[in-house]
N, C-alpha and C. Protein backbone atom coordinates (compact mmCIF):
# COMPACT_ATOMS: atom_id res chain seq x y z
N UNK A 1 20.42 -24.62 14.88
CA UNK A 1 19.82 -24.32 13.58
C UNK A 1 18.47 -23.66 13.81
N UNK A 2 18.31 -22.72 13.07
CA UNK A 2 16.66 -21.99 13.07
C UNK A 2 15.63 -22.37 12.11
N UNK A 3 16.06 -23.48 11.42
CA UNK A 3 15.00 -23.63 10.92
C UNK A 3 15.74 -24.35 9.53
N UNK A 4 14.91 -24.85 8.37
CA UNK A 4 15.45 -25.41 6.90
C UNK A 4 15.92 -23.63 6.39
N UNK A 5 16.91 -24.29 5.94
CA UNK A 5 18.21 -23.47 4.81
C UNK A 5 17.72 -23.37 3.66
N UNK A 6 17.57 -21.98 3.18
CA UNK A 6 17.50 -21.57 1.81
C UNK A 6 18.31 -22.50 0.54
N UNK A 7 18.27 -22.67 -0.50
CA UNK A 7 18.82 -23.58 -1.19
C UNK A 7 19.23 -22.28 -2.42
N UNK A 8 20.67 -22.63 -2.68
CA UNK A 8 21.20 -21.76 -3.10
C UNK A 8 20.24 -21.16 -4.73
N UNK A 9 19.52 -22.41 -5.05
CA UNK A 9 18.56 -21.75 -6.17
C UNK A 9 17.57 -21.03 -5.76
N UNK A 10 17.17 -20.82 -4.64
CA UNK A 10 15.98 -20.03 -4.91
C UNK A 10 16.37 -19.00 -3.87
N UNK A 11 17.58 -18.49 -4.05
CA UNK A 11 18.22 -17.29 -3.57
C UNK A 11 18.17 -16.33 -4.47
N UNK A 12 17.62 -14.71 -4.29
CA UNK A 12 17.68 -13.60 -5.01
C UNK A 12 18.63 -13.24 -4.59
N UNK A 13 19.51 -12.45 -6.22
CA UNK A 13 19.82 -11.42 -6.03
C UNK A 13 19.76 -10.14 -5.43
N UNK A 14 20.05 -9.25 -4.89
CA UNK A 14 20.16 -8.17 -4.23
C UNK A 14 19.02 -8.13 -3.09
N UNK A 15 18.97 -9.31 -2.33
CA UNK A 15 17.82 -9.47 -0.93
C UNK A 15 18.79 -9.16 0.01
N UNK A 16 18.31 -9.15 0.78
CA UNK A 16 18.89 -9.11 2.47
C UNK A 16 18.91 -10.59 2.74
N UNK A 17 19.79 -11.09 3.59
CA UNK A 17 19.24 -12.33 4.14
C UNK A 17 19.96 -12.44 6.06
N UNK A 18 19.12 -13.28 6.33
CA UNK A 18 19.54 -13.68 8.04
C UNK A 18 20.65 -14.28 7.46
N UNK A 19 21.52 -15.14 8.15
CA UNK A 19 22.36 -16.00 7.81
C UNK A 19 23.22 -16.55 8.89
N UNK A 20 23.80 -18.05 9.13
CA UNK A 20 24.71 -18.20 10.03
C UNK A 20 25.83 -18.56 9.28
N UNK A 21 26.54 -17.58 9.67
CA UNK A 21 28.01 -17.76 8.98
C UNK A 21 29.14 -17.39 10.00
N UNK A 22 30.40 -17.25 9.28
CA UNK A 22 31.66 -17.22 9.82
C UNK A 22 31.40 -15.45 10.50
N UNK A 23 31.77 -14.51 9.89
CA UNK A 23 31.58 -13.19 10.22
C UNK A 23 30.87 -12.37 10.17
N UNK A 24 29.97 -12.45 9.82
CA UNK A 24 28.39 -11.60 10.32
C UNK A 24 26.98 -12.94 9.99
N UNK A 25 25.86 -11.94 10.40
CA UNK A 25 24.58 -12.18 10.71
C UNK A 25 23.42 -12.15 9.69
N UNK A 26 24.16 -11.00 8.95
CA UNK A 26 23.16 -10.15 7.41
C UNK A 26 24.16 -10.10 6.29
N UNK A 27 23.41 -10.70 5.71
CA UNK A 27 24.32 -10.53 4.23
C UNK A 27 23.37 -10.19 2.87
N UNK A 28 23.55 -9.81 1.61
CA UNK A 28 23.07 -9.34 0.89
C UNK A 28 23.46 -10.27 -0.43
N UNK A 29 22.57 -10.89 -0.91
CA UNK A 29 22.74 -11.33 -1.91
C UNK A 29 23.43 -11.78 -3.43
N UNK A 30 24.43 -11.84 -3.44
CA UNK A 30 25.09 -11.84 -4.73
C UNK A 30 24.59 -12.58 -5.66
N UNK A 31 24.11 -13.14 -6.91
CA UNK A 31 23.95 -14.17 -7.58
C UNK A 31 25.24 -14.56 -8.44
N UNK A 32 25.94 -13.55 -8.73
CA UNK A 32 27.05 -14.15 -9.68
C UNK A 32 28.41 -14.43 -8.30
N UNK A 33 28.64 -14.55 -7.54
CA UNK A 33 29.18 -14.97 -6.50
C UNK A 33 28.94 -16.24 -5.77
N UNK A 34 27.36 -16.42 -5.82
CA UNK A 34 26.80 -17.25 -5.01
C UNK A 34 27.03 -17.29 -3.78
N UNK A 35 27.21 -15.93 -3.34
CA UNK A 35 27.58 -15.72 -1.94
C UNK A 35 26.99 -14.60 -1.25
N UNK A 36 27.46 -14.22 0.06
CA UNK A 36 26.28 -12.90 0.56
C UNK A 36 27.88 -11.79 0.89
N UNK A 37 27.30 -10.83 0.65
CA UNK A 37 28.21 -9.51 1.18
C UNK A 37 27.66 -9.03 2.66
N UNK A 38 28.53 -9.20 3.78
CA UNK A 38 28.34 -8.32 4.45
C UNK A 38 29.31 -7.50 5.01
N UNK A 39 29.25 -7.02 6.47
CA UNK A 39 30.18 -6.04 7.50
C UNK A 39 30.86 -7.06 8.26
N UNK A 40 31.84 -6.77 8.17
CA UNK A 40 32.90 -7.40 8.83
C UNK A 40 33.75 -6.49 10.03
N UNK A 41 33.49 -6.76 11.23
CA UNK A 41 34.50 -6.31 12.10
C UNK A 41 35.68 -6.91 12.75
N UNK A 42 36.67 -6.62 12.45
CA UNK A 42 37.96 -7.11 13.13
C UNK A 42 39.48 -5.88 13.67
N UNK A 43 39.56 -6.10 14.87
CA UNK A 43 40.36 -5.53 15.59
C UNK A 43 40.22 -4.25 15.26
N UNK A 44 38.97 -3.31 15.47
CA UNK A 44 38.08 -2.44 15.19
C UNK A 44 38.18 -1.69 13.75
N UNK A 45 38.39 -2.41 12.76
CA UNK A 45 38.39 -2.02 11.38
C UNK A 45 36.98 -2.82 11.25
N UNK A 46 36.48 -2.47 9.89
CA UNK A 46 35.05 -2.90 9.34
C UNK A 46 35.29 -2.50 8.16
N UNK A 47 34.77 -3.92 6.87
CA UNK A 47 35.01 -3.91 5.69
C UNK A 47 33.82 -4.76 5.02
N UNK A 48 33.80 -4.80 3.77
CA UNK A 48 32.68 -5.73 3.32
C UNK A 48 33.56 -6.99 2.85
N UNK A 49 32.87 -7.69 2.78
CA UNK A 49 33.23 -9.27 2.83
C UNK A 49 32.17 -10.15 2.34
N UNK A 50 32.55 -11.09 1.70
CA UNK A 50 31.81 -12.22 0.86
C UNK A 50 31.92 -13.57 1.55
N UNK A 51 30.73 -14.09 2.18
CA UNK A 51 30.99 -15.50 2.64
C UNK A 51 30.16 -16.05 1.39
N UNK A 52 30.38 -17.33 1.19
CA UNK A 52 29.83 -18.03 -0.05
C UNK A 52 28.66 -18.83 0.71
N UNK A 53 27.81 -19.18 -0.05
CA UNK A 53 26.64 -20.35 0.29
C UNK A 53 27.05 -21.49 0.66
N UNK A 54 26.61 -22.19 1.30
CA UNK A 54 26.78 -23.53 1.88
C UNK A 54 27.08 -24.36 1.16
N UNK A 55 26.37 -24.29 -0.28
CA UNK A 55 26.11 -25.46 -1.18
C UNK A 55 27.77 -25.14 -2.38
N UNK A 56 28.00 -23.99 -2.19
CA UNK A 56 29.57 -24.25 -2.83
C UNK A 56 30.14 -24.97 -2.09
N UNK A 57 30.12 -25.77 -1.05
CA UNK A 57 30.94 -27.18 -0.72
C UNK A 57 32.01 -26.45 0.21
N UNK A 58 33.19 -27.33 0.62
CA UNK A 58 34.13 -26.97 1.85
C UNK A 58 34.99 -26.47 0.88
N UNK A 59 36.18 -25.76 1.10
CA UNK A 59 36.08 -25.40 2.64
C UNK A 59 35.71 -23.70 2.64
N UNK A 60 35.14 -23.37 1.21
CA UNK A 60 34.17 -21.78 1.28
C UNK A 60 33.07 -21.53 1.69
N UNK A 61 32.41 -22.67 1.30
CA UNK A 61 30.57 -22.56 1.70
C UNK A 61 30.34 -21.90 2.98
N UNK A 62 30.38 -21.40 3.57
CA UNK A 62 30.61 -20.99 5.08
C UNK A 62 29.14 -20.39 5.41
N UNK A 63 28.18 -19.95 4.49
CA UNK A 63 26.95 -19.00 4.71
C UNK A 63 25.85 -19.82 4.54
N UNK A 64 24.92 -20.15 5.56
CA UNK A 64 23.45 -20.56 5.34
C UNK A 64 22.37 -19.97 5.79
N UNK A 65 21.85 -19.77 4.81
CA UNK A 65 20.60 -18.36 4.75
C UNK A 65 19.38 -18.73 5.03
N UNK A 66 18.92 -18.53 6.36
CA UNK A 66 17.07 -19.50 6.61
C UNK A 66 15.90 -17.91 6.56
N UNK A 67 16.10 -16.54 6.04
CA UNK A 67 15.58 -15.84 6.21
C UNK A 67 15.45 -15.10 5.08
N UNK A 68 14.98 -14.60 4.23
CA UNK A 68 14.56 -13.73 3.62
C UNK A 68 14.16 -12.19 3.65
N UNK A 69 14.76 -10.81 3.87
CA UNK A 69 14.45 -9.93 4.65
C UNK A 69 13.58 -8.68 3.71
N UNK A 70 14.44 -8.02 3.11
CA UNK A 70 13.95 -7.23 1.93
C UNK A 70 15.04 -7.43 1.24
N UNK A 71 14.61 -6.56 0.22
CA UNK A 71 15.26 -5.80 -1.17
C UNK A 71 16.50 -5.12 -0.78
N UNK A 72 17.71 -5.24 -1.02
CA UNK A 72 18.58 -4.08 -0.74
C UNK A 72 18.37 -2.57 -1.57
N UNK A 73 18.48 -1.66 -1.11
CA UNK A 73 18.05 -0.22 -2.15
C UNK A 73 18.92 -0.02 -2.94
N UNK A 74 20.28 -0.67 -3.03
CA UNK A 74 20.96 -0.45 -3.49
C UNK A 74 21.38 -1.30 -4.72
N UNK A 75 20.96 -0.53 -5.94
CA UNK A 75 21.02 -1.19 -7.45
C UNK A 75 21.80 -1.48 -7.90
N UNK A 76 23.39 -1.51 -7.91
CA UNK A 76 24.31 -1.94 -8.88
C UNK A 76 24.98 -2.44 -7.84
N UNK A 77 24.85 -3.64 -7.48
CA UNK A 77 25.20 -4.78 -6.69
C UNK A 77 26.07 -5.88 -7.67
């Protein structure tokens, strides 16, 4: 662990975040998901993908966010 976990309330919308999860590292904020979007690589395809927050419980919660990075530039998230 790197440190205390973001708590799914005081997660922004459209941030960047560190994260330890199932398939990536960076994920981007959803609020109506309660989950992060990131890049997913498998058997050299790459897609976006939604791991959910921790605090949605088993067996989705899969994402815990201890970082805060920027803003994504990208507005209609």
């Amino acid at each position: 662990m790197f440190g205390p976990y973001i708590p799914v309330s005081v997660c922004q919308h459209g941030y960047l975040y560190r994260i330890i999860a199932h398939n990536f590292q960076f994920g981007v904020y959803i609020a109506l998901e309660e989950g992060f979007v990131g890049v997913r690589e498998k058997f050299g395809n790459t897609d976006l993908q939604i791991e959910y927050h921790y605090e949605s419980g088993a067996p989705f919660g899969t994402a815990l966010p201890f970082s805060r990075l920027e803003r994504c530039p990208v507005y209609d998230l």
